[in-house]
PDB file of N, CA and C in Angstrom:
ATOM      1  N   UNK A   1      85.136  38.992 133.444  1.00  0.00           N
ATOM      2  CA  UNK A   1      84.851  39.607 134.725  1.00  0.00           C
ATOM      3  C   UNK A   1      83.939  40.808 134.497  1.00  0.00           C
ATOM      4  N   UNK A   2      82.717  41.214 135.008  1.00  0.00           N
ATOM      5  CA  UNK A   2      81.796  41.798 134.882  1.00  0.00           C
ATOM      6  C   UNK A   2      82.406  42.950 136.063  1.00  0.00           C
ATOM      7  N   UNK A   3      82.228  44.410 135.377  1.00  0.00           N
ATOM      8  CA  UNK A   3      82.668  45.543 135.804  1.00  0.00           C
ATOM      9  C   UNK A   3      81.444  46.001 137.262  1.00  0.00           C
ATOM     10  N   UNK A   4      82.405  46.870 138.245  1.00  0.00           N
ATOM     11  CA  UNK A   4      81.963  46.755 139.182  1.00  0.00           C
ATOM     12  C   UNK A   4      80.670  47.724 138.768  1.00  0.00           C
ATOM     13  N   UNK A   5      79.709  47.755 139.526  1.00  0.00           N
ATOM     14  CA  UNK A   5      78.755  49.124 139.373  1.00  0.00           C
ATOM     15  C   UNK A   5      78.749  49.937 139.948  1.00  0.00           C
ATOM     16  N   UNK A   6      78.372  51.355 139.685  1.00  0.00           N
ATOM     17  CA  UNK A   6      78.692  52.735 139.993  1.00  0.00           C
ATOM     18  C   UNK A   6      78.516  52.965 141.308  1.00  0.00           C
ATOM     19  N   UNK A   7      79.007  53.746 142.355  1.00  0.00           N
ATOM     20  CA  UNK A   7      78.707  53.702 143.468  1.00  0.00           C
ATOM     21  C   UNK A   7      77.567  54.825 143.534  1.00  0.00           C
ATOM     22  N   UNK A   8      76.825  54.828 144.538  1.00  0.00           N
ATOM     23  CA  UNK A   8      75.528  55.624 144.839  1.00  0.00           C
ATOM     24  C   UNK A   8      75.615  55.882 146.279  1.00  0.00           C
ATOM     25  N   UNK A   9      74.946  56.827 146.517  1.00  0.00           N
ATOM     26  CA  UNK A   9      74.940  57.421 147.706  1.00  0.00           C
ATOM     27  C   UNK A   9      76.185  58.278 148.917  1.00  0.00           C
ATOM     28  N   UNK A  10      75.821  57.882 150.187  1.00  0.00           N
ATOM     29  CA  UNK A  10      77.417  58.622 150.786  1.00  0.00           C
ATOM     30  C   UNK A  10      78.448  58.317 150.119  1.00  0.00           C
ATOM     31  N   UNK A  11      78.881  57.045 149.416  1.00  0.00           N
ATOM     32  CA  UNK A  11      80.173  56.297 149.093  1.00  0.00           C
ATOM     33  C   UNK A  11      80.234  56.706 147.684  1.00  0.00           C
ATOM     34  N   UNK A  12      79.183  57.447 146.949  1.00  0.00           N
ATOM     35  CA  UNK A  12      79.705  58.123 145.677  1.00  0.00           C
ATOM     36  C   UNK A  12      80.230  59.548 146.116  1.00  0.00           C
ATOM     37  N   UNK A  13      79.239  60.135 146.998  1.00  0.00           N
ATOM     38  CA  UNK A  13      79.921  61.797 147.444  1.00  0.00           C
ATOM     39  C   UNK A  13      81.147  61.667 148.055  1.00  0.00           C
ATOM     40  N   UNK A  14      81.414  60.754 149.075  1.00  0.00           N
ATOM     41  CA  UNK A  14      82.779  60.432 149.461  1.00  0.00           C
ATOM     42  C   UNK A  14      84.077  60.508 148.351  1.00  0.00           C
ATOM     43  N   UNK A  15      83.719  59.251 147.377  1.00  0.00           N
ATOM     44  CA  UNK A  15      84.501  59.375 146.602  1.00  0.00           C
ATOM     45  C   UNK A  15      84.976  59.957 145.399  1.00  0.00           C
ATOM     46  N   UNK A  16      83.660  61.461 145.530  1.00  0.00           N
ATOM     47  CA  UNK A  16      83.913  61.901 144.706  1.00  0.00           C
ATOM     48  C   UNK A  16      85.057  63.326 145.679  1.00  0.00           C
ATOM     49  N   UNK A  17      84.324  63.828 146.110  1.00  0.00           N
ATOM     50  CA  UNK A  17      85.028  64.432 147.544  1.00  0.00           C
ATOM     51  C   UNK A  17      86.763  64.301 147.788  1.00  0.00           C
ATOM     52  N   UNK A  18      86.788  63.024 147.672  1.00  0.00           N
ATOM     53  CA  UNK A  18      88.388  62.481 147.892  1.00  0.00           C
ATOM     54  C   UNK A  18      89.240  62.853 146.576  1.00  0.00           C
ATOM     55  N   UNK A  19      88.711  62.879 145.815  1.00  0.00           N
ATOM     56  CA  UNK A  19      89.348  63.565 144.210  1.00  0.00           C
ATOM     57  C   UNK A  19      89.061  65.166 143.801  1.00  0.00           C
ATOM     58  N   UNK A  20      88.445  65.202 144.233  1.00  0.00           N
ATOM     59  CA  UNK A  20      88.325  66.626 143.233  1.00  0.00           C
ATOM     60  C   UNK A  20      88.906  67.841 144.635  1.00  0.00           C
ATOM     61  N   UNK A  21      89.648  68.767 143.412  1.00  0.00           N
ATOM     62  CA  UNK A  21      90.285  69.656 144.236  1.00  0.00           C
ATOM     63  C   UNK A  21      89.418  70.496 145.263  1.00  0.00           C
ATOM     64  N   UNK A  22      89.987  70.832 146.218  1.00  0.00           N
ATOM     65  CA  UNK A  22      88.995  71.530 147.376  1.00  0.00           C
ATOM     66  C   UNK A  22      89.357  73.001 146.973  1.00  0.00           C
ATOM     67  N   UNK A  23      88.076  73.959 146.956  1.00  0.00           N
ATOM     68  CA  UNK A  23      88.472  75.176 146.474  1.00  0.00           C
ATOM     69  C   UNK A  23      88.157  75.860 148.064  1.00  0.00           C
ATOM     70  N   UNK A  24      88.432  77.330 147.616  1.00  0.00           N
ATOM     71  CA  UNK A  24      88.764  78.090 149.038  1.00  0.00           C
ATOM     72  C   UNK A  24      87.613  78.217 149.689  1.00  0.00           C
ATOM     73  N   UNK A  25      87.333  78.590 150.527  1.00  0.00           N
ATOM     74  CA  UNK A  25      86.195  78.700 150.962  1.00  0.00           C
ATOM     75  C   UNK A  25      85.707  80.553 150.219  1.00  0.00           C
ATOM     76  N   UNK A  26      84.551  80.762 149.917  1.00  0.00           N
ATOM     77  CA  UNK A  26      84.139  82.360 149.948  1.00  0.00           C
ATOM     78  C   UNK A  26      83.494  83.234 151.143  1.00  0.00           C
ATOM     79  N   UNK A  27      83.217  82.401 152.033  1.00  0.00           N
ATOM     80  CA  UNK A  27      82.477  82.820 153.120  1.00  0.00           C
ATOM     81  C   UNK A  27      83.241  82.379 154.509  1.00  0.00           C
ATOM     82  N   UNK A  28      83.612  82.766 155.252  1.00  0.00           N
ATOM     83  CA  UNK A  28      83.831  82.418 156.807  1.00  0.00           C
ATOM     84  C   UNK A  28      82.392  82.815 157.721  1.00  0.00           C
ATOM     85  N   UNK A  29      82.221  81.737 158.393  1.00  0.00           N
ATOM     86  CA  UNK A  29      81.025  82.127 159.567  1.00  0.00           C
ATOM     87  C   UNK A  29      81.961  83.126 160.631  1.00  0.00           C
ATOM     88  N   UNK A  30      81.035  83.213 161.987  1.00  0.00           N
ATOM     89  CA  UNK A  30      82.074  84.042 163.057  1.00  0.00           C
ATOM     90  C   UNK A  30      82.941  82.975 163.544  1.00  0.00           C
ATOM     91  N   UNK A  31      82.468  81.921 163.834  1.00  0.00           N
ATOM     92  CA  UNK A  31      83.811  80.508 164.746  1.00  0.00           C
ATOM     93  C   UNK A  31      85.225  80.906 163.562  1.00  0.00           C
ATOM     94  N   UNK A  32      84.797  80.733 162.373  1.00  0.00           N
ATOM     95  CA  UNK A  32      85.877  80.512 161.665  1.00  0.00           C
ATOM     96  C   UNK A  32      86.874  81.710 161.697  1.00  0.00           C
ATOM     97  N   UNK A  33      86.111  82.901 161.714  1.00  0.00           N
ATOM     98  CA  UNK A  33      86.764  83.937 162.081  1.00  0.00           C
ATOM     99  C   UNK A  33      87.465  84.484 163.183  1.00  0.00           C
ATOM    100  N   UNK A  34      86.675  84.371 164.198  1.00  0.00           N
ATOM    101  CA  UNK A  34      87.087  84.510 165.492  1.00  0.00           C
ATOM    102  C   UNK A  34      88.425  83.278 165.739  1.00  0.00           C
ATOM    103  N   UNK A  35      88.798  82.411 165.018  1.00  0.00           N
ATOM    104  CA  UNK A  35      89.924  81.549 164.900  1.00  0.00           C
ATOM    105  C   UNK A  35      90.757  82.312 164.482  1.00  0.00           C
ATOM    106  N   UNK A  36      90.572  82.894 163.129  1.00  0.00           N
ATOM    107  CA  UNK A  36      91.921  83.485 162.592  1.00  0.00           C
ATOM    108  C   UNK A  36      91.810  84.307 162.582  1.00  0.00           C
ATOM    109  N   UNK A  37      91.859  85.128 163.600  1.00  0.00           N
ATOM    110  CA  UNK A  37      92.088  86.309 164.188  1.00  0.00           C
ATOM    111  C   UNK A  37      92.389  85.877 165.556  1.00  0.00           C
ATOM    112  N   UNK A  38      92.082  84.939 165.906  1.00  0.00           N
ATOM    113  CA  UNK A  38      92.622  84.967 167.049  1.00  0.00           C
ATOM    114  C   UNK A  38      91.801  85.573 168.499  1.00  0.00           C
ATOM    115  N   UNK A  39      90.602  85.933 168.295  1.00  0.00           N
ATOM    116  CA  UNK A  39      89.339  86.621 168.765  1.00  0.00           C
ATOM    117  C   UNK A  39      88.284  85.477 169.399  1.00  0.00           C
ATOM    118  N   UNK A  40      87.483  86.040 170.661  1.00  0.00           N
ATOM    119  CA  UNK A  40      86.460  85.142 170.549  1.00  0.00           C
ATOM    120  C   UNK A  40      85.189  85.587 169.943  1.00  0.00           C
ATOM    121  N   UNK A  41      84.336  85.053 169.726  1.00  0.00           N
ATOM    122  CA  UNK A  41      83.329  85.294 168.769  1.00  0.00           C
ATOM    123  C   UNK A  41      82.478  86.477 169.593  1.00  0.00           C
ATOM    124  N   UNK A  42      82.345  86.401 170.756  1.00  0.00           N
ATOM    125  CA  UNK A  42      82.246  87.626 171.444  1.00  0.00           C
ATOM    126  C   UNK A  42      82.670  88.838 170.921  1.00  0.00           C
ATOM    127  N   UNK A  43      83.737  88.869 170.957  1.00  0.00           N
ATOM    128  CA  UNK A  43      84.084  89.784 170.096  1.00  0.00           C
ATOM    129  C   UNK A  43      83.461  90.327 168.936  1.00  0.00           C
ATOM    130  N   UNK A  44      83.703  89.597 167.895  1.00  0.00           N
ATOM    131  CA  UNK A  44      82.991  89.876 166.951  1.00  0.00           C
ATOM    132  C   UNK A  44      81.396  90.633 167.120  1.00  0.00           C
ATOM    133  N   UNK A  45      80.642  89.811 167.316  1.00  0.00           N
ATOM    134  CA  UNK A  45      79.111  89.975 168.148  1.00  0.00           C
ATOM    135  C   UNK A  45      79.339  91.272 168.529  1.00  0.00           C
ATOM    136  N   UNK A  46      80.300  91.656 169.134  1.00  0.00           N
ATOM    137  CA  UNK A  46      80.273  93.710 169.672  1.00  0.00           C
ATOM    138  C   UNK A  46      80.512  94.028 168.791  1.00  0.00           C
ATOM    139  N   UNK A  47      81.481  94.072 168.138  1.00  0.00           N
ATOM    140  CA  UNK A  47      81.676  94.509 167.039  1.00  0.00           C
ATOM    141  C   UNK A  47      80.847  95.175 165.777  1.00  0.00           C
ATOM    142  N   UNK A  48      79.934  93.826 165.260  1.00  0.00           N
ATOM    143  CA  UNK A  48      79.387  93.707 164.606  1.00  0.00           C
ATOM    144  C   UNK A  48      77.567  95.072 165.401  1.00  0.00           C
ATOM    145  N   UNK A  49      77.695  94.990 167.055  1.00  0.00           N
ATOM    146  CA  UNK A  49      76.709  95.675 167.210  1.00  0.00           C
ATOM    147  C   UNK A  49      77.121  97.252 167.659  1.00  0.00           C
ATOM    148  N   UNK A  50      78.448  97.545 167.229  1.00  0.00           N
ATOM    149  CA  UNK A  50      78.900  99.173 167.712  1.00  0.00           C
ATOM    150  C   UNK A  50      79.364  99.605 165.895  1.00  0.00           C
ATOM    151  N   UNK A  51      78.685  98.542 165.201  1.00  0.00           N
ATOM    152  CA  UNK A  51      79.127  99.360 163.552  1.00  0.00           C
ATOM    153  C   UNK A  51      80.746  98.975 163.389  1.00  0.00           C
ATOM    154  N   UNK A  52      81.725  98.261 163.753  1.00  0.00           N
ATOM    155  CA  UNK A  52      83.122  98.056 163.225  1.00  0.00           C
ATOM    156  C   UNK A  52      83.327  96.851 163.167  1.00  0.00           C
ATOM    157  N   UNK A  53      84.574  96.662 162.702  1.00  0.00           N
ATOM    158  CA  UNK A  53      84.976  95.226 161.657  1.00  0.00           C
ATOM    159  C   UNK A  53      84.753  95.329 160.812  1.00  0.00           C
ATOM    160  N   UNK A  54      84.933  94.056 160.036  1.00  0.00           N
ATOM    161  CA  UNK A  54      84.655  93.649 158.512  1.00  0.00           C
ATOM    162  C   UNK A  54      82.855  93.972 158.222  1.00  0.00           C
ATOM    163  N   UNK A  55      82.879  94.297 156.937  1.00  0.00           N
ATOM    164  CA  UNK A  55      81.381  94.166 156.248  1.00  0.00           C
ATOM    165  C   UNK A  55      80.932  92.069 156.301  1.00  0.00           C
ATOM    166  N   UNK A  56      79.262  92.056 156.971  1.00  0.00           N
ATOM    167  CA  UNK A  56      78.681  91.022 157.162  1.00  0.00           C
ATOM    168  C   UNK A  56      77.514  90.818 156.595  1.00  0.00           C
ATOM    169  N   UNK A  57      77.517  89.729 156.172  1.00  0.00           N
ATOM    170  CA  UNK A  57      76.155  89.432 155.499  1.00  0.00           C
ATOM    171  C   UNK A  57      75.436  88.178 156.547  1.00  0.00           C
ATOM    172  N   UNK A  58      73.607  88.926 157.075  1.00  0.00           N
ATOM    173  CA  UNK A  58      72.913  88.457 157.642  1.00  0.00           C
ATOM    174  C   UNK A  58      71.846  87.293 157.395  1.00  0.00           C
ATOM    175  N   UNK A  59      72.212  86.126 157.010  1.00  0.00           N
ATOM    176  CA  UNK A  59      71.540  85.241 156.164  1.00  0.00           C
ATOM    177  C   UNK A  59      70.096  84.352 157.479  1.00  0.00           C
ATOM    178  N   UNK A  60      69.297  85.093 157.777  1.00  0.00           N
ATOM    179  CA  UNK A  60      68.376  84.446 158.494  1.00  0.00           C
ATOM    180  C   UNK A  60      69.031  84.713 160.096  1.00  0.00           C
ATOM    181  N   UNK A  61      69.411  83.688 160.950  1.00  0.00           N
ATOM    182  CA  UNK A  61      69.523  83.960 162.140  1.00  0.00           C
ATOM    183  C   UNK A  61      71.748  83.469 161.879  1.00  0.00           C
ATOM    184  N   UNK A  62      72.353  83.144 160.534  1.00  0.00           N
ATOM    185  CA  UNK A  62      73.389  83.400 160.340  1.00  0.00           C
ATOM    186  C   UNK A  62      73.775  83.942 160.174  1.00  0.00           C
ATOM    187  N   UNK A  63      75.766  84.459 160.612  1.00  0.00           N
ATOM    188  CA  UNK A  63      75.976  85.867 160.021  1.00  0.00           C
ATOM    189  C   UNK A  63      77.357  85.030 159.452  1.00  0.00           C
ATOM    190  N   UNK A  64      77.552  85.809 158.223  1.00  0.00           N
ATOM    191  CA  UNK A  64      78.568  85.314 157.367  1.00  0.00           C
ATOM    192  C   UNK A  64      79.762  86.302 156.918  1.00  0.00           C
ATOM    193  N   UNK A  65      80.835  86.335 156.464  1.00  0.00           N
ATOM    194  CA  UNK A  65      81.988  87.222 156.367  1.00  0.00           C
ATOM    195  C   UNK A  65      82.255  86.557 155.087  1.00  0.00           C
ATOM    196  N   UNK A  66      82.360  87.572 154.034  1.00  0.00           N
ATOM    197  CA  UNK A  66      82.970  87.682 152.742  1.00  0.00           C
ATOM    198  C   UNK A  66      84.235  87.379 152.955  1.00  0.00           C
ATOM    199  N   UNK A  67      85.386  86.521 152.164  1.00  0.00           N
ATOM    200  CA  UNK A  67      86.728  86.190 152.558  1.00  0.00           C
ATOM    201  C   UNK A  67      87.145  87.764 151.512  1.00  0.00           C
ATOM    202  N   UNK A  68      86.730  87.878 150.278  1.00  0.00           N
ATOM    203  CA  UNK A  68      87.183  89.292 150.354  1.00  0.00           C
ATOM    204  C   UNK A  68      87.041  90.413 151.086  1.00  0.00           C
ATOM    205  N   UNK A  69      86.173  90.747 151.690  1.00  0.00           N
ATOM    206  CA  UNK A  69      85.602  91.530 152.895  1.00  0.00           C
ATOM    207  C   UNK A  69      86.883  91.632 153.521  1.00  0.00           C
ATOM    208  N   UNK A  70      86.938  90.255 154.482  1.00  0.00           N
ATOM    209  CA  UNK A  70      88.018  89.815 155.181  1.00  0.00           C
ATOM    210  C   UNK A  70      89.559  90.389 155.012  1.00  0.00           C
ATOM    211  N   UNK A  71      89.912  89.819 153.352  1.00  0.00           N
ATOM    212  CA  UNK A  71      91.476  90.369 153.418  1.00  0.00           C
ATOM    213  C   UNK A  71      91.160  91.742 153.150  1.00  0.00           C
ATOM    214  N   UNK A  72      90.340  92.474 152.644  1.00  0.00           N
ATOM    215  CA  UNK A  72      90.036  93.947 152.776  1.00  0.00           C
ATOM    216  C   UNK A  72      90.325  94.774 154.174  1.00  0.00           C
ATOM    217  N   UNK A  73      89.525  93.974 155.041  1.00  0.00           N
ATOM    218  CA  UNK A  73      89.903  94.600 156.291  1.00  0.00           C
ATOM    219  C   UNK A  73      91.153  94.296 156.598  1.00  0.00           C
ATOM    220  N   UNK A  74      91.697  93.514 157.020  1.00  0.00           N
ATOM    221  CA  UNK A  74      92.995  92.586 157.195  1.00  0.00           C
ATOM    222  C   UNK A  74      93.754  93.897 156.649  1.00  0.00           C
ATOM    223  N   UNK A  75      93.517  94.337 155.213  1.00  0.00           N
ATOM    224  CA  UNK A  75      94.849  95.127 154.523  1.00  0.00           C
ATOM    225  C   UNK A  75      94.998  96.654 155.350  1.00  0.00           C
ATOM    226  N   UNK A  76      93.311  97.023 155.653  1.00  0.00           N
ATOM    227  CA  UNK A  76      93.270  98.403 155.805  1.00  0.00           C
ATOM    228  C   UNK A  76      93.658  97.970 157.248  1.00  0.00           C
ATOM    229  N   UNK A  77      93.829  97.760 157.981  1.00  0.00           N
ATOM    230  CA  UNK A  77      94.481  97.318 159.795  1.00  0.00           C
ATOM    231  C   UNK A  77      95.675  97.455 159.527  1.00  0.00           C
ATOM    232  N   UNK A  78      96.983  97.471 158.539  1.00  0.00           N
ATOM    233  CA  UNK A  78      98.003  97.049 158.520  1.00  0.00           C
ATOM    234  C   UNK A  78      98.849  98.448 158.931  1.00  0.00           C
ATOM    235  N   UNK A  79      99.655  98.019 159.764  1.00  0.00           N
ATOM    236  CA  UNK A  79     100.434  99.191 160.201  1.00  0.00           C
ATOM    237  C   UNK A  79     101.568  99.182 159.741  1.00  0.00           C
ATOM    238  N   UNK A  80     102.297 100.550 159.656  1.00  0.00           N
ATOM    239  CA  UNK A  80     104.317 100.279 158.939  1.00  0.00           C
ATOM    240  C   UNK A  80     105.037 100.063 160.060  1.00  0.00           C
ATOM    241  N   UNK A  81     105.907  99.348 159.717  1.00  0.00           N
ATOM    242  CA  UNK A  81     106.979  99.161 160.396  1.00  0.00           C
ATOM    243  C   UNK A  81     107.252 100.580 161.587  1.00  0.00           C
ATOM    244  N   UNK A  82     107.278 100.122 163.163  1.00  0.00           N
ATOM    245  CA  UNK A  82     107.829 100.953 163.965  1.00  0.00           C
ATOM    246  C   UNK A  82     107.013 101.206 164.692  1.00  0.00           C
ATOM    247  N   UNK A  83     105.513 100.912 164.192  1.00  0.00           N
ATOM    248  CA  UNK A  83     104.763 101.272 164.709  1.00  0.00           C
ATOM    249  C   UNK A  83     103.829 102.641 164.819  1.00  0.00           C
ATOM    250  N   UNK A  84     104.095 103.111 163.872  1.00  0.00           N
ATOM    251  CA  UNK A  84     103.884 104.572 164.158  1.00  0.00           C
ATOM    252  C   UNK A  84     102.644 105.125 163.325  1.00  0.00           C
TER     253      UNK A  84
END
């Protein structure tokens, strides 16, 4: 029996895709952000034009969020218990 031959094209990236571990992402766009946070991207967009939030990187007419950036801000937001 003559071995199958290598796959090429979508059906090699597919299957390579389907095996290999998925690593984290390093970048969130604003959709992705404005998700987990819970925000609409509106938001952000002011944000981003009154100087606050996370540090952004402007890649052409994209704007991108460092996931360290991210839990950076995330940490410095954190309030103690009580509220106070």
């Amino acid at each position: 029996m003559r071995p199958l031959p290598p796959l090429r094209g979508p059906q090699a990236a597919q299957s390579i895709a389907s095996t290999a571990p998925r690593e984290t992402p390093r970048h969130l766009n604003q959709v992705d952000l404005a998700r987990r946070w819970r925000v609409s991207p509106r938001t952000l967009e002011r944000w981003r034009w009154l100087g606050q939030g996370p540090a952004y990187l402007k890649l052409g007419g994209s704007v991108a969020y460092c996931l360290e950036d991210v839990l950076a801000y995330e940490k410095a937001q954190r309030q103690p218990a009580g509220g106070q």
